[in-house]
N, C-alpha and C. Protein backbone atom coordinates (compact mmCIF):
# COMPACT_ATOMS: atom_id res chain seq x y z
N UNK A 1 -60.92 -24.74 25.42
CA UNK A 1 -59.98 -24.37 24.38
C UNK A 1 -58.62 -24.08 25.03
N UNK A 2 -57.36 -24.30 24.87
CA UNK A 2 -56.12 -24.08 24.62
C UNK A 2 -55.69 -23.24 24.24
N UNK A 3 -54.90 -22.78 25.21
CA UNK A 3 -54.55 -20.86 25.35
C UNK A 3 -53.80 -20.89 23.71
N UNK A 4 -52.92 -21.58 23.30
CA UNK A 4 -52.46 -21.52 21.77
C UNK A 4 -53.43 -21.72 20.66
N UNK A 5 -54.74 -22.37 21.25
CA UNK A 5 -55.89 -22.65 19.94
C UNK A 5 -56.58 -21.01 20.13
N UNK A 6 -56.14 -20.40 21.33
CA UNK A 6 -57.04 -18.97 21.47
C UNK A 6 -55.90 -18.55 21.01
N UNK A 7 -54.80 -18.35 20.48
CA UNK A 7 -53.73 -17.66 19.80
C UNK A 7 -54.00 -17.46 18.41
N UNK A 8 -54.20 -18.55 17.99
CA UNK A 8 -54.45 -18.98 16.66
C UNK A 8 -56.14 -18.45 15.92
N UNK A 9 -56.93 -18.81 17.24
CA UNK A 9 -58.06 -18.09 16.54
C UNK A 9 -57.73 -16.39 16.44
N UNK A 10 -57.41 -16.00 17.31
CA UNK A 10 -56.95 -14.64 17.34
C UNK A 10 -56.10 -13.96 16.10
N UNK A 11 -55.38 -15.22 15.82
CA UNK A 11 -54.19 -14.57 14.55
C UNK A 11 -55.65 -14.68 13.59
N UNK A 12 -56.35 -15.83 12.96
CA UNK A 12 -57.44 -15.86 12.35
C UNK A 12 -58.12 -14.24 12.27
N UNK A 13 -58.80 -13.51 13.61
CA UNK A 13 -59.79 -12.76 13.30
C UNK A 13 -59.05 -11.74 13.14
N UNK A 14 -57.70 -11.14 12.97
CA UNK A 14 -57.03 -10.31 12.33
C UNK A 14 -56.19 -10.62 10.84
N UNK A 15 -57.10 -11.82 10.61
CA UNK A 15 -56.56 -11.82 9.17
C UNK A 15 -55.05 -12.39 8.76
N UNK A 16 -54.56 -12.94 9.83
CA UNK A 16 -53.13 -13.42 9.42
C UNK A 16 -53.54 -14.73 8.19
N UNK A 17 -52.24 -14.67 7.67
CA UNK A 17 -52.26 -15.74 6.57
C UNK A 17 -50.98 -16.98 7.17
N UNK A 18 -51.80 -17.72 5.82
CA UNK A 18 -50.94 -19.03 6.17
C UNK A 18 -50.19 -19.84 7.81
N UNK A 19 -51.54 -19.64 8.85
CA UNK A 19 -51.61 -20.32 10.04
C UNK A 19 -51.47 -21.37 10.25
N UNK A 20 -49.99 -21.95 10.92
CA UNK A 20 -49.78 -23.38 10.84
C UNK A 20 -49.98 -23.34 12.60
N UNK A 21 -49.79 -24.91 12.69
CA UNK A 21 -49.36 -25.44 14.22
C UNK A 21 -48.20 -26.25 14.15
N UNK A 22 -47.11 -26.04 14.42
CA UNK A 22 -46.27 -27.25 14.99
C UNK A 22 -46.25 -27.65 16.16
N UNK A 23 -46.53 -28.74 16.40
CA UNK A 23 -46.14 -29.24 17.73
C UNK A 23 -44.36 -30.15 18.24
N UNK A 24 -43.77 -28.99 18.45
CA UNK A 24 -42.72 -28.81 18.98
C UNK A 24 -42.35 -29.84 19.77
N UNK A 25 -42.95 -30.15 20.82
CA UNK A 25 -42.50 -30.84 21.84
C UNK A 25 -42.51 -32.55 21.64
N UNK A 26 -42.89 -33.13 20.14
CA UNK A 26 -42.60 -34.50 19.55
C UNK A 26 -40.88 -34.46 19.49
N UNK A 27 -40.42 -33.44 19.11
CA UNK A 27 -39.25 -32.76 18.63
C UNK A 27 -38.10 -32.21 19.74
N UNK A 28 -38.65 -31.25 20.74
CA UNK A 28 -37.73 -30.45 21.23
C UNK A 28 -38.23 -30.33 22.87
N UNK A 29 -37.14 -29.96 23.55
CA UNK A 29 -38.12 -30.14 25.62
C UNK A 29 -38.43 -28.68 25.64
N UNK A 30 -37.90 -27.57 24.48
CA UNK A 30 -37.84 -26.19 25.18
C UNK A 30 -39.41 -25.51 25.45
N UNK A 31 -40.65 -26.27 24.05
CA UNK A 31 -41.99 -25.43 24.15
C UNK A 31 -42.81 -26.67 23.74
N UNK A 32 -43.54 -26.68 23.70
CA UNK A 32 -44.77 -27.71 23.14
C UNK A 32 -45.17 -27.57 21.78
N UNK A 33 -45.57 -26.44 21.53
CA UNK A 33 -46.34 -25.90 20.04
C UNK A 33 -45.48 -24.68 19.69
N UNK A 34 -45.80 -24.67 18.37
CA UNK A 34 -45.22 -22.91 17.66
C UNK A 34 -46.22 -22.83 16.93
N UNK A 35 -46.81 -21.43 17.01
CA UNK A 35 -47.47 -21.09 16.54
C UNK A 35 -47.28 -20.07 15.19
N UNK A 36 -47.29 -20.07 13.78
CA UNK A 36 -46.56 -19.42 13.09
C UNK A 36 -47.38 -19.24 11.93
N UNK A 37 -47.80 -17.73 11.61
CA UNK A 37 -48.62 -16.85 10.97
C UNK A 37 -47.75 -16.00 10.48
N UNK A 38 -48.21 -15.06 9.08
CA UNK A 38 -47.98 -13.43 8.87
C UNK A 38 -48.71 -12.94 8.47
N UNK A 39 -48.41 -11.81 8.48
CA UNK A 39 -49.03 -10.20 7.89
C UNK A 39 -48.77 -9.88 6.48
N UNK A 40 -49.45 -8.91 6.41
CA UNK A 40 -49.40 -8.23 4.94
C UNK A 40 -48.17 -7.01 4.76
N UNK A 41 -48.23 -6.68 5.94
CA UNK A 41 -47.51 -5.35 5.88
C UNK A 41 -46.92 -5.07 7.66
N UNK A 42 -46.20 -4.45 8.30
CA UNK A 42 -45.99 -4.30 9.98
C UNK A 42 -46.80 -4.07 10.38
N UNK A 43 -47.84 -2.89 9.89
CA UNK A 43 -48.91 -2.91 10.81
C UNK A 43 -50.01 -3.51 11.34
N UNK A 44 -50.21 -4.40 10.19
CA UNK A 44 -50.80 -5.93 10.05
C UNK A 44 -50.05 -6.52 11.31
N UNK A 45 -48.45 -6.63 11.20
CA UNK A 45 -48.28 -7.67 12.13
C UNK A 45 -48.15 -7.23 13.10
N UNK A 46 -48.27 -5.80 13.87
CA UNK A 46 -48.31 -5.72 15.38
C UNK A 46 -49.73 -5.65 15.47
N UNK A 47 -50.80 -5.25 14.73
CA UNK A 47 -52.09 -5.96 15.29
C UNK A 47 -52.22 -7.61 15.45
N UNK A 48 -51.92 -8.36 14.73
CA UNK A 48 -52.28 -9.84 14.69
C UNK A 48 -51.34 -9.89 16.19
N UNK A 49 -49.96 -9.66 16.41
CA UNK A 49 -49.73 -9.65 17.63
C UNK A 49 -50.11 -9.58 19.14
N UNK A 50 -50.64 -7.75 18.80
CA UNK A 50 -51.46 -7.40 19.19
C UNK A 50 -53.05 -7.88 20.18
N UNK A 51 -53.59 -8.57 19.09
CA UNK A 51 -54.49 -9.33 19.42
C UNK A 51 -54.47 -10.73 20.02
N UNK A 52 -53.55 -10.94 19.69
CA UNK A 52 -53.21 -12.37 20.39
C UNK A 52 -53.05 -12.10 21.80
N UNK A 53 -52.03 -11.36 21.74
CA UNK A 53 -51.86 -10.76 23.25
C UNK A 53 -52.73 -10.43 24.42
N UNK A 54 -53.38 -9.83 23.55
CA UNK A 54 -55.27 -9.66 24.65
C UNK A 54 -55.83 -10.51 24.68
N UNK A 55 -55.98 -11.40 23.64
CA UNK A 55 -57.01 -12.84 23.45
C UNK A 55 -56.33 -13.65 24.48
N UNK A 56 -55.23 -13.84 24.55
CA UNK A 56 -54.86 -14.92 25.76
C UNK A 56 -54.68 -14.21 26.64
N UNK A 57 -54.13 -12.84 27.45
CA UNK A 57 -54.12 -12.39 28.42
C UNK A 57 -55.55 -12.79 29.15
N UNK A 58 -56.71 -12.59 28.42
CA UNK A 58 -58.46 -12.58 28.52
C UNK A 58 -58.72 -14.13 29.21
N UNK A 59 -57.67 -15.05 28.69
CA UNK A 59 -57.58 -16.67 29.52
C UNK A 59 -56.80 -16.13 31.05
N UNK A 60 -56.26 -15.43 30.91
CA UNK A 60 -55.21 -15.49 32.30
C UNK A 60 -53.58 -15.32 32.42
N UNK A 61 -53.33 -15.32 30.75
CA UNK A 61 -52.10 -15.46 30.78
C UNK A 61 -51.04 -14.17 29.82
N UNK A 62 -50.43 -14.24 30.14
CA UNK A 62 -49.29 -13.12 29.99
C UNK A 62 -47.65 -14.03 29.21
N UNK A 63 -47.68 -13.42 27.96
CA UNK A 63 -45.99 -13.49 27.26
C UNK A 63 -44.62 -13.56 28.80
N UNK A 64 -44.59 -14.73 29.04
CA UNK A 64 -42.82 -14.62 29.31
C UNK A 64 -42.09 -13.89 28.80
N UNK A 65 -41.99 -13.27 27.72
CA UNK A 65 -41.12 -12.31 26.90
C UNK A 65 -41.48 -11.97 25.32
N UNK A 66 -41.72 -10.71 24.82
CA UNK A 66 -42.06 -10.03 23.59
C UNK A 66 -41.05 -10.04 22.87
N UNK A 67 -40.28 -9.93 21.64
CA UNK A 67 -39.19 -9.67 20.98
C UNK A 67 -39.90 -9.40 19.90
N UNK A 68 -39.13 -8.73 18.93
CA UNK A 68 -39.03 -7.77 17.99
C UNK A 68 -40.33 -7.13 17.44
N UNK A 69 -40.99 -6.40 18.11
CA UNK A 69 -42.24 -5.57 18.41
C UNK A 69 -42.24 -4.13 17.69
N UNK A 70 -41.22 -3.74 17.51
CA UNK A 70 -40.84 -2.34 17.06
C UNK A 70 -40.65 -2.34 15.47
N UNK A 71 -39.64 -3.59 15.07
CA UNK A 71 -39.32 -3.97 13.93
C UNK A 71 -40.65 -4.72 12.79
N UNK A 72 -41.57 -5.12 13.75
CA UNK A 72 -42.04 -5.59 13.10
C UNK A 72 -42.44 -6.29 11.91
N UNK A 73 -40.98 -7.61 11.81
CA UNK A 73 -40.62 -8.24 10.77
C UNK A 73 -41.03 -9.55 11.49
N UNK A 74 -40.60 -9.52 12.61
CA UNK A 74 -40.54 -11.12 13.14
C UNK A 74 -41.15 -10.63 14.51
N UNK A 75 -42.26 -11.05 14.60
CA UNK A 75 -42.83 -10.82 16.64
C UNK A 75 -42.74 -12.02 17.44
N UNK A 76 -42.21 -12.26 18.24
CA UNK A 76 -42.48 -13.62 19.25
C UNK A 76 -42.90 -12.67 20.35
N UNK A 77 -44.21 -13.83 20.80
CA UNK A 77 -44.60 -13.80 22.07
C UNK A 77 -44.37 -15.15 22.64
N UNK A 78 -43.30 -15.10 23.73
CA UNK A 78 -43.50 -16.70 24.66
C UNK A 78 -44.02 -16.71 25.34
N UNK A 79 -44.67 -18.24 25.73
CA UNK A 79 -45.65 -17.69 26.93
C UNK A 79 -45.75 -19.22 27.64
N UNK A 80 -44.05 -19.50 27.28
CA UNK A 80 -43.32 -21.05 27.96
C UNK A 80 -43.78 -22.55 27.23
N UNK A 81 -44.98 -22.45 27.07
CA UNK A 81 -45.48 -23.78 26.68
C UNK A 81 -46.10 -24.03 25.29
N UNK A 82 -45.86 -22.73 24.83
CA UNK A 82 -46.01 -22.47 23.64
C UNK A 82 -45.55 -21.10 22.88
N UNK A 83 -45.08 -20.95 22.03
CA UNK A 83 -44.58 -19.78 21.13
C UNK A 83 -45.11 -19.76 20.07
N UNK A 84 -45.57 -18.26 20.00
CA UNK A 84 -46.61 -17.64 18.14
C UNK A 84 -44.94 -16.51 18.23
N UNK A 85 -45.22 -16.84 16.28
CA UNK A 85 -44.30 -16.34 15.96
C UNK A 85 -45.00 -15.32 14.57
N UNK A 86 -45.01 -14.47 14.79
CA UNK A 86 -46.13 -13.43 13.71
C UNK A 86 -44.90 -12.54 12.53
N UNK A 87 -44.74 -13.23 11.85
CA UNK A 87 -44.17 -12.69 10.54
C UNK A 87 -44.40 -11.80 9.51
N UNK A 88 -43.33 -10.74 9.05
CA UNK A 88 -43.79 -10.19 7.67
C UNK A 88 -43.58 -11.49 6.65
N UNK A 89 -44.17 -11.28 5.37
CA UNK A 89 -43.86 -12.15 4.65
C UNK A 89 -42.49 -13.01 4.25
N UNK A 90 -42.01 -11.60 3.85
CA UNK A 90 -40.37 -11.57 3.33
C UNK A 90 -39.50 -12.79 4.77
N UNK A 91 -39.49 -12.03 5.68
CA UNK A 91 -39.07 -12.45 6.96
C UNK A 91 -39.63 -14.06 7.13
N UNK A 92 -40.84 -14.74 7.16
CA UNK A 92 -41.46 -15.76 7.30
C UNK A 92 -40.46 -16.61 6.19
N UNK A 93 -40.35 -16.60 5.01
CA UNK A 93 -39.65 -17.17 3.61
C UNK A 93 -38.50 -17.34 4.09
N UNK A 94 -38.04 -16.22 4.37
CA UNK A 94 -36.53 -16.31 4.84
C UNK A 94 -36.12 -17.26 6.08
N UNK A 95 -37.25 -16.83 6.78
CA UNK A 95 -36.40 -17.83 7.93
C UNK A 95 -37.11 -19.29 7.70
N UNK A 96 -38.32 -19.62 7.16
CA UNK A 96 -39.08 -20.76 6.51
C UNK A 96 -38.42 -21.77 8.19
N UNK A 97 -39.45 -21.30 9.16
CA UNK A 97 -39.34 -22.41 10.48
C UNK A 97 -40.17 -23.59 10.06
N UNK A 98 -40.56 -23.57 9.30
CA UNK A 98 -41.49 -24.49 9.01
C UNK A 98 -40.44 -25.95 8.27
N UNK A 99 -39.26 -25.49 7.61
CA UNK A 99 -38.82 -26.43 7.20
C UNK A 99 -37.31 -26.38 7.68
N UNK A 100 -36.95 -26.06 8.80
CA UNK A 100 -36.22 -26.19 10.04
C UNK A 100 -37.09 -27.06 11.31
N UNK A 101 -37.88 -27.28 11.21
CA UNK A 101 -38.74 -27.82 12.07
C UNK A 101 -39.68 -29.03 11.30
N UNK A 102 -39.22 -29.33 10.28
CA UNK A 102 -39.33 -30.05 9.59
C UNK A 102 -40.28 -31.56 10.44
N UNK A 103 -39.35 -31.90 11.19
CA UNK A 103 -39.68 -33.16 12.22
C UNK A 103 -40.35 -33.12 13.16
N UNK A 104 -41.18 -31.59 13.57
CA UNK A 104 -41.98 -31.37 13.89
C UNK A 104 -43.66 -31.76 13.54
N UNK A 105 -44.38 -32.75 13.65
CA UNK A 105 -45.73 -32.87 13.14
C UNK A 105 -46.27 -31.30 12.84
N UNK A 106 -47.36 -31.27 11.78
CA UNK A 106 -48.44 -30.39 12.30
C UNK A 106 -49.42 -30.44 12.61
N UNK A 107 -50.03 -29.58 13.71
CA UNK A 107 -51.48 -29.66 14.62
C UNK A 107 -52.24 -29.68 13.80
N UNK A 108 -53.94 -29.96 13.67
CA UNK A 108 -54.61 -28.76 12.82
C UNK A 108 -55.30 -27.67 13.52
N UNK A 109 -55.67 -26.72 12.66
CA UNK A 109 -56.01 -25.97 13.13
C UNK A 109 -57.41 -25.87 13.84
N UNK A 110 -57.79 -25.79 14.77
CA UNK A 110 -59.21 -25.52 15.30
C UNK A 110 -60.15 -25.70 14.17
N UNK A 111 -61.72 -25.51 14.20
CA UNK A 111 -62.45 -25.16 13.71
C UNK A 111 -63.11 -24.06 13.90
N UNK A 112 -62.76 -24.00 15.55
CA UNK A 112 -63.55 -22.27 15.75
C UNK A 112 -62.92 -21.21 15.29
N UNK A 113 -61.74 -21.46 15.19
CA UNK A 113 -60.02 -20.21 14.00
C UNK A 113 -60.83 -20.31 12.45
C-alpha cells in the first residue's frame, strides 16, 4: 500500500467525508497526489489529521511541514510526494480545490479505505 492510500484509509477510519484523490502530478511537477477530505466540526478535523499523521508516520514517514493545525479550518500535511488537505466544511466549499484542479484526474479510492 501507498503511504497516501494509508492517508486516505486513515482519513476513512476517523470518519472524514467526501474523500477524493487527485493525482496532481498529470497536472503539476510540485506533488504527485492531493489528498482532500473534511470534518464535521475542528475537532473532527485535528483528529482525521491527527490520525493520518500516525498512520503514515507507522510506514516510516514524517510531514515535511504541518500548516494550519491550531485553526483548524484547513490542515495540510506535506510529506513532498503527496499532500492531504483535511478541511472544515465551510473552508473545503470555499476554497473547492477540487475545481481549481479541475485537470487534475481522480484516483480511486482504495478498497481497504
Amino acid at each position: 500500500m501507498e503511504d497516501w492510500e494509508v492517508a486516505v484509509q486513515a482519513a476513512q477510519e476517523r470518519k472524514a467525508l467526501d474523500t477524493i484523490v487527485l493525482n496532481i502530478g498529470q497536472v503539476s511537477t510540485f506533488t504527485e497526489q492531493f489528498v482532500i477530505c473534511h470534518g464535521t466540526n475542528s475537532r473532527q478535523v485535528q483528529a482525521i489529521a491527527d490520525w493520518i499523521e500516525r498512520s503514515v508516520k507507522a510506514q516510516g514517514r514524517r510531514p515535511l511541514r504541518i500548516e494550519g493545525y491550531q485553526n483548524a479550518e484547513w490542515i495540510l500535511l506535506d510529506y513532498g510526494d503527496f499532500v492531504v488537505h483535511v478541511f472544515s466544511r465551510d473552508k473545503r466549499y470555499y476554497y473547492d480545490l477540487e475545481r481549481l484542479w479541475k485537470a487534475a484526474p481522480k484516483l480511486p479510492i482504495p478498497v481497504a479505505a
